[in-house]
C-alpha atoms as a PDB file:
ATOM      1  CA  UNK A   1      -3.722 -34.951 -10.292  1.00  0.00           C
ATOM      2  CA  UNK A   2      -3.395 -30.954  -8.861  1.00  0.00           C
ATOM      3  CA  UNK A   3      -1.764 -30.588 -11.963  1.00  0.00           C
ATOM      4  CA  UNK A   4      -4.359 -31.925 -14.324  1.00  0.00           C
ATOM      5  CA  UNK A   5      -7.326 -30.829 -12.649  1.00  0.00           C
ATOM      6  CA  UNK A   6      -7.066 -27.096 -13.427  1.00  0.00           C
ATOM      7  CA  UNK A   7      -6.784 -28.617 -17.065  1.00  0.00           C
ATOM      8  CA  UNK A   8     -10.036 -30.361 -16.954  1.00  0.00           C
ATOM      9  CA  UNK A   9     -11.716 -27.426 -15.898  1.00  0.00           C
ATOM     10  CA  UNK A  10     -10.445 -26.181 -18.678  1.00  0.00           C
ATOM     11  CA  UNK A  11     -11.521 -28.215 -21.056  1.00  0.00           C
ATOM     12  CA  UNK A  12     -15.242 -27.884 -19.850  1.00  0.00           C
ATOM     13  CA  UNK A  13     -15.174 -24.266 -20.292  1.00  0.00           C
ATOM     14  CA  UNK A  14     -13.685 -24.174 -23.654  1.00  0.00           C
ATOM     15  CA  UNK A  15     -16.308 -26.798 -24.801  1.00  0.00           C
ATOM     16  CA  UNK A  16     -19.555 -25.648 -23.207  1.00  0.00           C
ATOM     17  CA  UNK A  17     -18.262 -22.089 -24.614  1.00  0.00           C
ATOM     18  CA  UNK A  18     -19.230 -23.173 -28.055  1.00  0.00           C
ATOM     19  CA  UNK A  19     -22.822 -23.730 -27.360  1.00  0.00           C
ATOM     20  CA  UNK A  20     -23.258 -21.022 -25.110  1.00  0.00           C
ATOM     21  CA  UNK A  21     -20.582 -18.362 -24.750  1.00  0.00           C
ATOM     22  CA  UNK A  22     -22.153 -16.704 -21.981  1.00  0.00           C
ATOM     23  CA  UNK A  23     -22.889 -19.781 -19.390  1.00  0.00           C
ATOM     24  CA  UNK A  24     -18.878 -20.239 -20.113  1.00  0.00           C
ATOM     25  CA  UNK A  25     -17.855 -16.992 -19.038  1.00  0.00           C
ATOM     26  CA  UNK A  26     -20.255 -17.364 -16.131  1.00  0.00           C
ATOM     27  CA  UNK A  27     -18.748 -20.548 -14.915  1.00  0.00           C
ATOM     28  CA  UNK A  28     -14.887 -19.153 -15.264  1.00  0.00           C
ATOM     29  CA  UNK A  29     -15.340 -15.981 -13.504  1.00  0.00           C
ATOM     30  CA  UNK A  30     -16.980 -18.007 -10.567  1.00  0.00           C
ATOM     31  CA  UNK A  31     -13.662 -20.614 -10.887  1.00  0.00           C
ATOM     32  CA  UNK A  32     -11.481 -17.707 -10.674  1.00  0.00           C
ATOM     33  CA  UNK A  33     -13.563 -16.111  -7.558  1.00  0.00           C
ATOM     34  CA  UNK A  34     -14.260 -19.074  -5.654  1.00  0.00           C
ATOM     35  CA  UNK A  35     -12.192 -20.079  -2.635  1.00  0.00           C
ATOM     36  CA  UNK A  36     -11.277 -23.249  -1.960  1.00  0.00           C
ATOM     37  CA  UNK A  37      -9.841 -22.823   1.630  1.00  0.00           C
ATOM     38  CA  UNK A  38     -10.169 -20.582   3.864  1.00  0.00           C
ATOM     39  CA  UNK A  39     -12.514 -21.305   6.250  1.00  0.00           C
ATOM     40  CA  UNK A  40     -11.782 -21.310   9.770  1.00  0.00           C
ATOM     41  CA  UNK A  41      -9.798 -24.655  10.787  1.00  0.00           C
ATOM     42  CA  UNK A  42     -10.184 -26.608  14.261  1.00  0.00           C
ATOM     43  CA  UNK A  43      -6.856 -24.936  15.892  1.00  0.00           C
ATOM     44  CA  UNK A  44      -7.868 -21.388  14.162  1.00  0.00           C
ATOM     45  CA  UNK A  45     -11.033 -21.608  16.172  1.00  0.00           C
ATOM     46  CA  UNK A  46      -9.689 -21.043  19.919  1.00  0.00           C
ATOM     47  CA  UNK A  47      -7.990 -17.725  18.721  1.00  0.00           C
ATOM     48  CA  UNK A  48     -10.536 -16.304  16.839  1.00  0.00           C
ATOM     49  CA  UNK A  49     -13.496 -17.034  19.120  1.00  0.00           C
ATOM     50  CA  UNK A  50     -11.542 -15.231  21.920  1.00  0.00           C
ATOM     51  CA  UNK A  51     -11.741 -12.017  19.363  1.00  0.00           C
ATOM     52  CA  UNK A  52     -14.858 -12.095  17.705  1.00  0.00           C
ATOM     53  CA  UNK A  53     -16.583  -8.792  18.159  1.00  0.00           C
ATOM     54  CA  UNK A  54     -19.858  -7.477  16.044  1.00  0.00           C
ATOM     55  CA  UNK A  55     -20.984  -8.740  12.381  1.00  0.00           C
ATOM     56  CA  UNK A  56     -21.732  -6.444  10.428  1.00  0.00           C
ATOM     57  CA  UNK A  57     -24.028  -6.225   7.474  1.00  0.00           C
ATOM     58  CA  UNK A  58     -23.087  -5.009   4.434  1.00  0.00           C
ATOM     59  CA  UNK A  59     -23.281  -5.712   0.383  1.00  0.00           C
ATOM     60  CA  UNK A  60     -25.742  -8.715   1.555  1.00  0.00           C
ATOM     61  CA  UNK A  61     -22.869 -10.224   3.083  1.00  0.00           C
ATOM     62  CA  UNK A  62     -22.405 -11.016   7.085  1.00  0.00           C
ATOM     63  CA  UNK A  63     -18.969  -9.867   7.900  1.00  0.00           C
ATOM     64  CA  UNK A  64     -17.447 -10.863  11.400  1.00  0.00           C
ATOM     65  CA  UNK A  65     -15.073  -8.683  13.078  1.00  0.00           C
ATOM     66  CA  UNK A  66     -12.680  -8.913  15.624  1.00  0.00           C
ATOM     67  CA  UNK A  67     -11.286  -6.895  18.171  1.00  0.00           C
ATOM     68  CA  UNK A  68      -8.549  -6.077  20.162  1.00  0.00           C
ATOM     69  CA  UNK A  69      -8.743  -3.577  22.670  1.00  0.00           C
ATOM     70  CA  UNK A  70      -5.791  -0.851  23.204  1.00  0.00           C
ATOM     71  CA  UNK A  71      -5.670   3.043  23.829  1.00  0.00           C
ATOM     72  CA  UNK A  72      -3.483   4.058  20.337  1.00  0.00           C
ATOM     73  CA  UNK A  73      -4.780   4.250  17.040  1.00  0.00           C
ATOM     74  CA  UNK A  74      -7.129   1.587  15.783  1.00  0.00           C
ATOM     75  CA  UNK A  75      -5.419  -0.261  12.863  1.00  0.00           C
ATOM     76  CA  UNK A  76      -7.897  -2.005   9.910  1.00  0.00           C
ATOM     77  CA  UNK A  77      -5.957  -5.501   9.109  1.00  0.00           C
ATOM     78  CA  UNK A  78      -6.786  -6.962   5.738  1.00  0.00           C
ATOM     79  CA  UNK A  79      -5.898 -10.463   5.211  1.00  0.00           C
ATOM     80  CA  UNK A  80      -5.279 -12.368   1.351  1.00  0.00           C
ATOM     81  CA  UNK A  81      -6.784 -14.950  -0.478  1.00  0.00           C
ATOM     82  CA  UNK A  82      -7.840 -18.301   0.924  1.00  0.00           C
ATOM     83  CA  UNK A  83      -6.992 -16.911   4.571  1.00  0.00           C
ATOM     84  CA  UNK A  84      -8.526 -15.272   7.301  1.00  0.00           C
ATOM     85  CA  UNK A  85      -8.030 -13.651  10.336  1.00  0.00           C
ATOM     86  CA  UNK A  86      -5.744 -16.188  11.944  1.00  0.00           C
ATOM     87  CA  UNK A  87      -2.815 -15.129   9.526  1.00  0.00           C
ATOM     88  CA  UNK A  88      -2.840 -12.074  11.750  1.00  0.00           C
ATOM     89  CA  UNK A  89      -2.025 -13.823  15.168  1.00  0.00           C
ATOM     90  CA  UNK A  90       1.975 -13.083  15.116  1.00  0.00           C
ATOM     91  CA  UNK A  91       1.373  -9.407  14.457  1.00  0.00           C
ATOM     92  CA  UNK A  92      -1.554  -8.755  16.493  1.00  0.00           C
ATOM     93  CA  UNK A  93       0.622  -9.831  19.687  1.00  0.00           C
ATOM     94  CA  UNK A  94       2.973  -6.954  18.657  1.00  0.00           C
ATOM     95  CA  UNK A  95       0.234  -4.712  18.047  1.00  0.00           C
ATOM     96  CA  UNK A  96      -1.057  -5.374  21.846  1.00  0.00           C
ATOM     97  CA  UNK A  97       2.129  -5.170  23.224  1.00  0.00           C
ATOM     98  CA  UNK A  98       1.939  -1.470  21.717  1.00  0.00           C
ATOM     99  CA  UNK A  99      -1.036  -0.333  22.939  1.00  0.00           C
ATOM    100  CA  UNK A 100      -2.832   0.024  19.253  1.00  0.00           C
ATOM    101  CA  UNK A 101      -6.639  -0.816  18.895  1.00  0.00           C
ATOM    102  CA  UNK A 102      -6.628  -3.561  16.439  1.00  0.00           C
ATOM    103  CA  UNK A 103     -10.035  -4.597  14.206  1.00  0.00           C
ATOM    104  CA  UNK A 104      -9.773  -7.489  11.796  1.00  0.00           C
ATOM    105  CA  UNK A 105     -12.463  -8.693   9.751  1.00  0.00           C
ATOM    106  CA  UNK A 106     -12.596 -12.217   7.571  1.00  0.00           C
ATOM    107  CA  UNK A 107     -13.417 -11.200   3.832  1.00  0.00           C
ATOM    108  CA  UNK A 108     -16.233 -12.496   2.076  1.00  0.00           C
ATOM    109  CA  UNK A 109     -16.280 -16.297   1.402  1.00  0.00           C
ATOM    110  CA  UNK A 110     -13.684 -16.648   4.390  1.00  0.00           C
ATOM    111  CA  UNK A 111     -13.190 -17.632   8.222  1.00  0.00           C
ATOM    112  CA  UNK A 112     -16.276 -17.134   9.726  1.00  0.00           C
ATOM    113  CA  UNK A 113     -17.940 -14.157   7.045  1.00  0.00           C
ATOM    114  CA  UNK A 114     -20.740 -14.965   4.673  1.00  0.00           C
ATOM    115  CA  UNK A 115     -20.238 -15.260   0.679  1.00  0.00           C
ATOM    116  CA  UNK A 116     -19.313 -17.863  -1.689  1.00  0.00           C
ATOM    117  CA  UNK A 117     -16.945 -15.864  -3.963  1.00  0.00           C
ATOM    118  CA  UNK A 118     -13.863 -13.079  -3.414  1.00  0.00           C
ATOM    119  CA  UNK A 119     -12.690 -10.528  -5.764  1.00  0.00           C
ATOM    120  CA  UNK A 120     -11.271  -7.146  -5.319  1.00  0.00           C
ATOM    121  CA  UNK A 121     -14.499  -4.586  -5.773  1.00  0.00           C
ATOM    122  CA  UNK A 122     -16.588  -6.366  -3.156  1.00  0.00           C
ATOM    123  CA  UNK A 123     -13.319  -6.640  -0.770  1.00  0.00           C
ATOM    124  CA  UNK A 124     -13.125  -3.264  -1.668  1.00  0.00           C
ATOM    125  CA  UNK A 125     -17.033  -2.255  -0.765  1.00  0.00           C
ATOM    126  CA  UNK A 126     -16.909  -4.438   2.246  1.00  0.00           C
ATOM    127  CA  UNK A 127     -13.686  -2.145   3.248  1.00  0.00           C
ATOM    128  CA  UNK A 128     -14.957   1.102   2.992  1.00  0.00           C
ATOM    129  CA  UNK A 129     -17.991   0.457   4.930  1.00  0.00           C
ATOM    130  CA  UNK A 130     -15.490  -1.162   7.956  1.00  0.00           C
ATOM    131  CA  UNK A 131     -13.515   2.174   7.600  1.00  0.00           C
ATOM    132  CA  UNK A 132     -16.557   4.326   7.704  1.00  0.00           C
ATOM    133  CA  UNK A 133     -17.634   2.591  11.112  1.00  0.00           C
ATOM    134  CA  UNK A 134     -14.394   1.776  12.549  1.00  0.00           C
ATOM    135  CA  UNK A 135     -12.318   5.222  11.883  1.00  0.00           C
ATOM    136  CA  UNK A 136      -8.625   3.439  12.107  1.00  0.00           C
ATOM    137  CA  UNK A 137      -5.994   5.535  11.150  1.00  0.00           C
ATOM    138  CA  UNK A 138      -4.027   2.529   9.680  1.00  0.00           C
ATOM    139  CA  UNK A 139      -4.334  -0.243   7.577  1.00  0.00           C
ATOM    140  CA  UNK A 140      -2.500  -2.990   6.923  1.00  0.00           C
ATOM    141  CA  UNK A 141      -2.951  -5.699   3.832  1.00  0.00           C
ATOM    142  CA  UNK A 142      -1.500  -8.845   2.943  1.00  0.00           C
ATOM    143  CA  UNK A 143      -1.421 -10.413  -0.752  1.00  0.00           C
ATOM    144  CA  UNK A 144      -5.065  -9.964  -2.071  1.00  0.00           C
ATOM    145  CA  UNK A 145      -5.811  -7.487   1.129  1.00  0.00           C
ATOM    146  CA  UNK A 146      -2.923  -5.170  -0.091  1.00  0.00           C
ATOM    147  CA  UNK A 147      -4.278  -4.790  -3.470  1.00  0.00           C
ATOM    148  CA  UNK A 148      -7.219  -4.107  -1.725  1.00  0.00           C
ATOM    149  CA  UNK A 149      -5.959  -1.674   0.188  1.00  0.00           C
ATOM    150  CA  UNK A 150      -4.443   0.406  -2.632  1.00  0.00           C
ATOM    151  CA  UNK A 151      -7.127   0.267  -4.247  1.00  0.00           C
ATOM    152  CA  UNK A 152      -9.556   1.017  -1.960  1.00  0.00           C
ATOM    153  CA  UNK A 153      -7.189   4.172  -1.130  1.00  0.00           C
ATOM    154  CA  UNK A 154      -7.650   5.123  -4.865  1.00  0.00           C
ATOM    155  CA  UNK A 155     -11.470   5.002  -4.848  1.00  0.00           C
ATOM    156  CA  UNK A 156     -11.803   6.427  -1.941  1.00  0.00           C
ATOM    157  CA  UNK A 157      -9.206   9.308  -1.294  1.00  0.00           C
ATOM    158  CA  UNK A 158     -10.401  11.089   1.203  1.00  0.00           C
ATOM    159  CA  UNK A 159     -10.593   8.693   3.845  1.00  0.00           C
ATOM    160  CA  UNK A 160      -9.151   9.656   7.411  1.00  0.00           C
ATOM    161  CA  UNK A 161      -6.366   6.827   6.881  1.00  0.00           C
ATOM    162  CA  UNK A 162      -3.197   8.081   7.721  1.00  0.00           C
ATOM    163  CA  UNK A 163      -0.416   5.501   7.363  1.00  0.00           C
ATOM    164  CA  UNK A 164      -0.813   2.145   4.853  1.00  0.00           C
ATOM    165  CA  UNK A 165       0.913  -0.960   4.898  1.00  0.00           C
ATOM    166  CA  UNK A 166       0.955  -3.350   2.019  1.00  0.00           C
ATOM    167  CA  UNK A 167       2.806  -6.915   2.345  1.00  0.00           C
ATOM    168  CA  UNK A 168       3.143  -9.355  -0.365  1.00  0.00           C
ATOM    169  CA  UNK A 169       0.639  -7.822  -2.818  1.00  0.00           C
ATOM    170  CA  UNK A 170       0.366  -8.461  -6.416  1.00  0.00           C
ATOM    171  CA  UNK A 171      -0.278  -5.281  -8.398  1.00  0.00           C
ATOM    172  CA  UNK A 172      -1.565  -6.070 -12.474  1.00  0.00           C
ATOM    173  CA  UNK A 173      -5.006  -7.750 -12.354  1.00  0.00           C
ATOM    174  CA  UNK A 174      -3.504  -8.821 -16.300  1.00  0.00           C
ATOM    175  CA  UNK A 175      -0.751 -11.036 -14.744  1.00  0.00           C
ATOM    176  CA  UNK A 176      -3.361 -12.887 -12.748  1.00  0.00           C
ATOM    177  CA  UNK A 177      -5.546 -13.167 -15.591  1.00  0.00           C
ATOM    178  CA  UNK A 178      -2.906 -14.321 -17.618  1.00  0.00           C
ATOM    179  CA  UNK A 179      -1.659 -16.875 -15.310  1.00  0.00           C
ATOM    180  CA  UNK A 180      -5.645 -18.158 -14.926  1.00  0.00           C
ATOM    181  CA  UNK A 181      -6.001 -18.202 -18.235  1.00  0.00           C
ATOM    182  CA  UNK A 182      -2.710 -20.612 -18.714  1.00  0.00           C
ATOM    183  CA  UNK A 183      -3.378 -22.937 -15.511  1.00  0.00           C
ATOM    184  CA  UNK A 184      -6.953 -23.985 -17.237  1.00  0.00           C
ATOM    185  CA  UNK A 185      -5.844 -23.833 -20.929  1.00  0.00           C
ATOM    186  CA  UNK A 186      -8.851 -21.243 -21.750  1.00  0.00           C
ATOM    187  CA  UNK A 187      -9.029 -20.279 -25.130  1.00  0.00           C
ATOM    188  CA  UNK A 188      -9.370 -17.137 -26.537  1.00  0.00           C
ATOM    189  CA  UNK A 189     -13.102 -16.748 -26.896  1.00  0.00           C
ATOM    190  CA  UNK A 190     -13.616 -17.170 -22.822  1.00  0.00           C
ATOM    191  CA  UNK A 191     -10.608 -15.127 -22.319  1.00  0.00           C
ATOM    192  CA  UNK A 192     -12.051 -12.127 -24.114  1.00  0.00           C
ATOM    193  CA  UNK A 193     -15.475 -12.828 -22.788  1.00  0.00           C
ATOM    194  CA  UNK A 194     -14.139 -12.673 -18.966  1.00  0.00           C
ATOM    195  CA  UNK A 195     -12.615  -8.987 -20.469  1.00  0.00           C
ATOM    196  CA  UNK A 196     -15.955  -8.426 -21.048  1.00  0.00           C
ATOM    197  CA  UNK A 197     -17.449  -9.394 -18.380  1.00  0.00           C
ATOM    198  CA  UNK A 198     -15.218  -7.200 -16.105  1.00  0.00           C
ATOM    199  CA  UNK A 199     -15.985  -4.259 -18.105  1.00  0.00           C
ATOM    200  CA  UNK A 200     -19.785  -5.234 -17.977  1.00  0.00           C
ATOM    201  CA  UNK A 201     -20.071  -5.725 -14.555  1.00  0.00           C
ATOM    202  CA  UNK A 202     -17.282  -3.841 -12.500  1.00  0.00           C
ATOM    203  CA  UNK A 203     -16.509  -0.946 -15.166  1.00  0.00           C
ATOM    204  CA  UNK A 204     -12.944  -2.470 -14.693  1.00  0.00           C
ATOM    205  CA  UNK A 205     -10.672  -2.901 -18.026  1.00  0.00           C
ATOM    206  CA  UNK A 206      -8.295  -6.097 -17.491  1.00  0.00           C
ATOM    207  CA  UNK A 207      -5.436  -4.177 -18.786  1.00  0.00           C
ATOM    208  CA  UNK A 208      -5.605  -1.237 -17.053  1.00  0.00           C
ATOM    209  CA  UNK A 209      -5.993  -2.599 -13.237  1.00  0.00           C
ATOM    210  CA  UNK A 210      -3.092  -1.558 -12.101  1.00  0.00           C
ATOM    211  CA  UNK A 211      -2.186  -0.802  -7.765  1.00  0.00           C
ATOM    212  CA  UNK A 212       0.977   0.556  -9.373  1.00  0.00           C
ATOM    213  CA  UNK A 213      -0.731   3.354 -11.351  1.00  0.00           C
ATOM    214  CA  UNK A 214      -3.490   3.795  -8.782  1.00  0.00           C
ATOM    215  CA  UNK A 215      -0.655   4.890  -6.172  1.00  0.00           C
ATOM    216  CA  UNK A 216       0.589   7.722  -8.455  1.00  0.00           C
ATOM    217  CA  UNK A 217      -1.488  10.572  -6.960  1.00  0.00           C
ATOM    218  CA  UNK A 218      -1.517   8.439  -3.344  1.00  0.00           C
ATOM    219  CA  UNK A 219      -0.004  11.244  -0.835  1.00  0.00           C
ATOM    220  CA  UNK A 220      -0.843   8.811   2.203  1.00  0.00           C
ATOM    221  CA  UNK A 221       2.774   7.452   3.701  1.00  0.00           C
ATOM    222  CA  UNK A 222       3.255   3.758   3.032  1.00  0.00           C
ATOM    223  CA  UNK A 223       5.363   0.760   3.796  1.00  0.00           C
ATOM    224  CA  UNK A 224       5.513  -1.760   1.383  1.00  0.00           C
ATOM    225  CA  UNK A 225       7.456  -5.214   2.398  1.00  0.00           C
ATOM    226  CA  UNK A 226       8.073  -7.777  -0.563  1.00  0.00           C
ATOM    227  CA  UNK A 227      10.159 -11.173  -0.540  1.00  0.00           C
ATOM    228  CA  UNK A 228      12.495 -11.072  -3.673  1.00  0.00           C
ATOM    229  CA  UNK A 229      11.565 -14.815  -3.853  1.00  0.00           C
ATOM    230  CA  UNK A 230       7.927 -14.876  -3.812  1.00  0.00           C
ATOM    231  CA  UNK A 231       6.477 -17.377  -5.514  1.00  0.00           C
ATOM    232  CA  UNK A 232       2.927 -16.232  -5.347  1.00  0.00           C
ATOM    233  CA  UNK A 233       3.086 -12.307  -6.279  1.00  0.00           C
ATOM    234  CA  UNK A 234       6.299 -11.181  -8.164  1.00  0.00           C
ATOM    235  CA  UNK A 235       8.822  -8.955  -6.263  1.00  0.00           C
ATOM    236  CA  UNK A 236       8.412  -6.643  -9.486  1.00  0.00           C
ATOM    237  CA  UNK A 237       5.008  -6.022  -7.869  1.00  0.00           C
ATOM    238  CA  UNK A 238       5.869  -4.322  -5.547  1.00  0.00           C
ATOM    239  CA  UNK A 239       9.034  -2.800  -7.001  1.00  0.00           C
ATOM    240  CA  UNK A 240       6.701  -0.815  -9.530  1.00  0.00           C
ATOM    241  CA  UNK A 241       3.995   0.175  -6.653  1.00  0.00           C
ATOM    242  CA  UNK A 242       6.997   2.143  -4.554  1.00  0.00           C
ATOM    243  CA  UNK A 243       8.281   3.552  -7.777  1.00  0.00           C
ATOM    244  CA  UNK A 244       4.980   4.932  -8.604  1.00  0.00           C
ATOM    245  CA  UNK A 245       4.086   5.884  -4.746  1.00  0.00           C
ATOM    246  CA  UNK A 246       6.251   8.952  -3.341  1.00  0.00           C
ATOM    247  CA  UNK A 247       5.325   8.932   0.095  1.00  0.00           C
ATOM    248  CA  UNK A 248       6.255   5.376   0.406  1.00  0.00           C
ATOM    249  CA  UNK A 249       9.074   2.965   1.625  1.00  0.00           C
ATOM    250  CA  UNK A 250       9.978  -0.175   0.291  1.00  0.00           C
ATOM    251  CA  UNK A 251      11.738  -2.961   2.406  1.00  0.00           C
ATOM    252  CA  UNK A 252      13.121  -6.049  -0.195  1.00  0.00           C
ATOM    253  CA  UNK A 253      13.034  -9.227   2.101  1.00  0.00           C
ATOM    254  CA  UNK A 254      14.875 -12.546   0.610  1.00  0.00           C
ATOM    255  CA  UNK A 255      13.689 -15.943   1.933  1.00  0.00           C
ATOM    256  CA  UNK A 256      10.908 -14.844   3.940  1.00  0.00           C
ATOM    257  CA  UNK A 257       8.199 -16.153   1.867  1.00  0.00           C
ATOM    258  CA  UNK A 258       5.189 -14.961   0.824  1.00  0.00           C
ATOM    259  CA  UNK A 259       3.043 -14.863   4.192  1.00  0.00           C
ATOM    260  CA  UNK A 260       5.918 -12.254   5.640  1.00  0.00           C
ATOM    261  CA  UNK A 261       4.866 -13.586   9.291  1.00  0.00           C
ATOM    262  CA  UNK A 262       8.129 -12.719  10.394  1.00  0.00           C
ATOM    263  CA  UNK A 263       8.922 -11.138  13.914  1.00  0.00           C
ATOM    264  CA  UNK A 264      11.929  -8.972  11.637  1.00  0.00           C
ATOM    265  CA  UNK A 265       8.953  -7.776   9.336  1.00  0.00           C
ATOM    266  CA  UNK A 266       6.534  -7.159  12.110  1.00  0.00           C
ATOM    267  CA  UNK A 267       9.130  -4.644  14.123  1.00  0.00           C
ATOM    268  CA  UNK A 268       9.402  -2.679  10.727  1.00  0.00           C
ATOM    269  CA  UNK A 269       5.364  -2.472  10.496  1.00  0.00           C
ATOM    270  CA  UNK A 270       5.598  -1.257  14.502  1.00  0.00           C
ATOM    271  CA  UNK A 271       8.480   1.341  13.752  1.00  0.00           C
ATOM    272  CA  UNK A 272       6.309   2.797  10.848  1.00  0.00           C
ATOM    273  CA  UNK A 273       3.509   3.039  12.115  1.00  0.00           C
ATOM    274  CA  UNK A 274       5.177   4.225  15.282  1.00  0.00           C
ATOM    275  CA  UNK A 275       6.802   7.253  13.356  1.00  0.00           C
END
């Protein structure tokens, strides 16, 4: 049934395209920005409640942030798609045991933030306005919240962030597209009209979304850490970012999965961001 789902989706798209083009392209852009987990779970809840610091108001969304307390540098932590804060409990207990002050916020549509719908320029809005009232030094991003990152990093360049970490992050918005467009089947009049519709409403060409050309002018030292296996964002990703980024490092993982949760990958974030 997962499998044929997608399909049927599909199929509804492609048809109601030919009587109105524009309700199609309305209804796939909202399937492709719509979460379907995500929210905060019964077991997530003691965690995150112990945490929970101010909301803050931005881009008529409520965001809720997190905080833990230390006397180092406050790191930004930027979690993917279909998560939230939770994802960050293994590293956060490294980051204590450091001393850094750690702020977390659940992205639009997610944990315990407002929103119905997640894509990269609103992750990216909500982002600059926690850096602007937060001032941390690092950040760190996993899957979706790396792309963010970068990207955030290339619209907004002269940010006080020092040191960026990106884990598991997909780089060409055209692979995702692509793989959206073969999961439902879409034909080619909706594909071209969700083209559109970036251009239209973001000022964003499918094609040209790239983290791995936005990092070419990026002087701000990174660590990128990719699992050769990945299943969810290609190693190649990642592979093209650190080619593209000369201040950065790139650690190749193999069998650690996409969520990188690992205590192995956590001491490598702590001895960057130590150095």
């Amino acid at each position: 049934m997962k499998k044929y789902i997608p399909i049927l989706f599909g199929k509804y798209i492609n048809t109601l395209s030919k009587l109105s083009k524009n309700k199609a392209i309305e209804k796939a852009f909202l399937l492709f920005c719509t979460p379907r987990k995500g929210k905060v779970k019964e077991f997530q809840k003691e965690f995150l409640d112990n945490a929970k610091f101010e909301k803050v108001e931005t881009n008529s969304l409520t965001l809720q942030t997190y905080k833990w307390e230390g006397n180092k540098e406050t790191v930004l932590l930027l979690h993917g798609w279909e998560s939230n804060v939770f994802r960050w409990r293994k590293l956060i207990g490294f980051l204590k045991e450091e001393g850094f002050n750690t702020i977390a916020f659940d992205a639009p549509a997610h944990g315990n933030s407002s929103g119905n719908i997640l894509h990269v320029p609103i992750y990216t809005k909500c982002t600059k306005d926690i850096i602007a009232k937060y001032k941390p030094k690092y950040i760190i991003g996993h899957s979706l919240g790396g792309m963010t990152t970068i990207y955030n990093q290339y619209k907004n360049p002269n940010n006080d962030i020092e040191k960026i970490v990106s884990l598991g992050a997909p780089s060409e918005l055209s692979e995702i597209m692509n793989h959206y467009k073969n999961l439902l089947q879409l034909n080619t009049k909706v594909v071209k009209g969700l083209e559109e519709y970036f251009i239209n409403n973001f000022n964003i060409k499918v094609n040209e979304f790239s983290t791995a050309k936005f990092v070419k002018n990026n002087t701000t030292p990174g660590l990128i850490v990719h699992d050769k296996f990945d299943k969810i964002a290609p190693f190649s990703s990642s592979k093209n970012i650190h080619k593209n980024w000369k201040n950065s490092i790139l650690i190749k993982t193999e069998g650690l999965g996409h969520s990188l949760h690992q205590d192995d990958v956590n001491n490598q974030i702590i001895t960057f961001l130590k150095k």
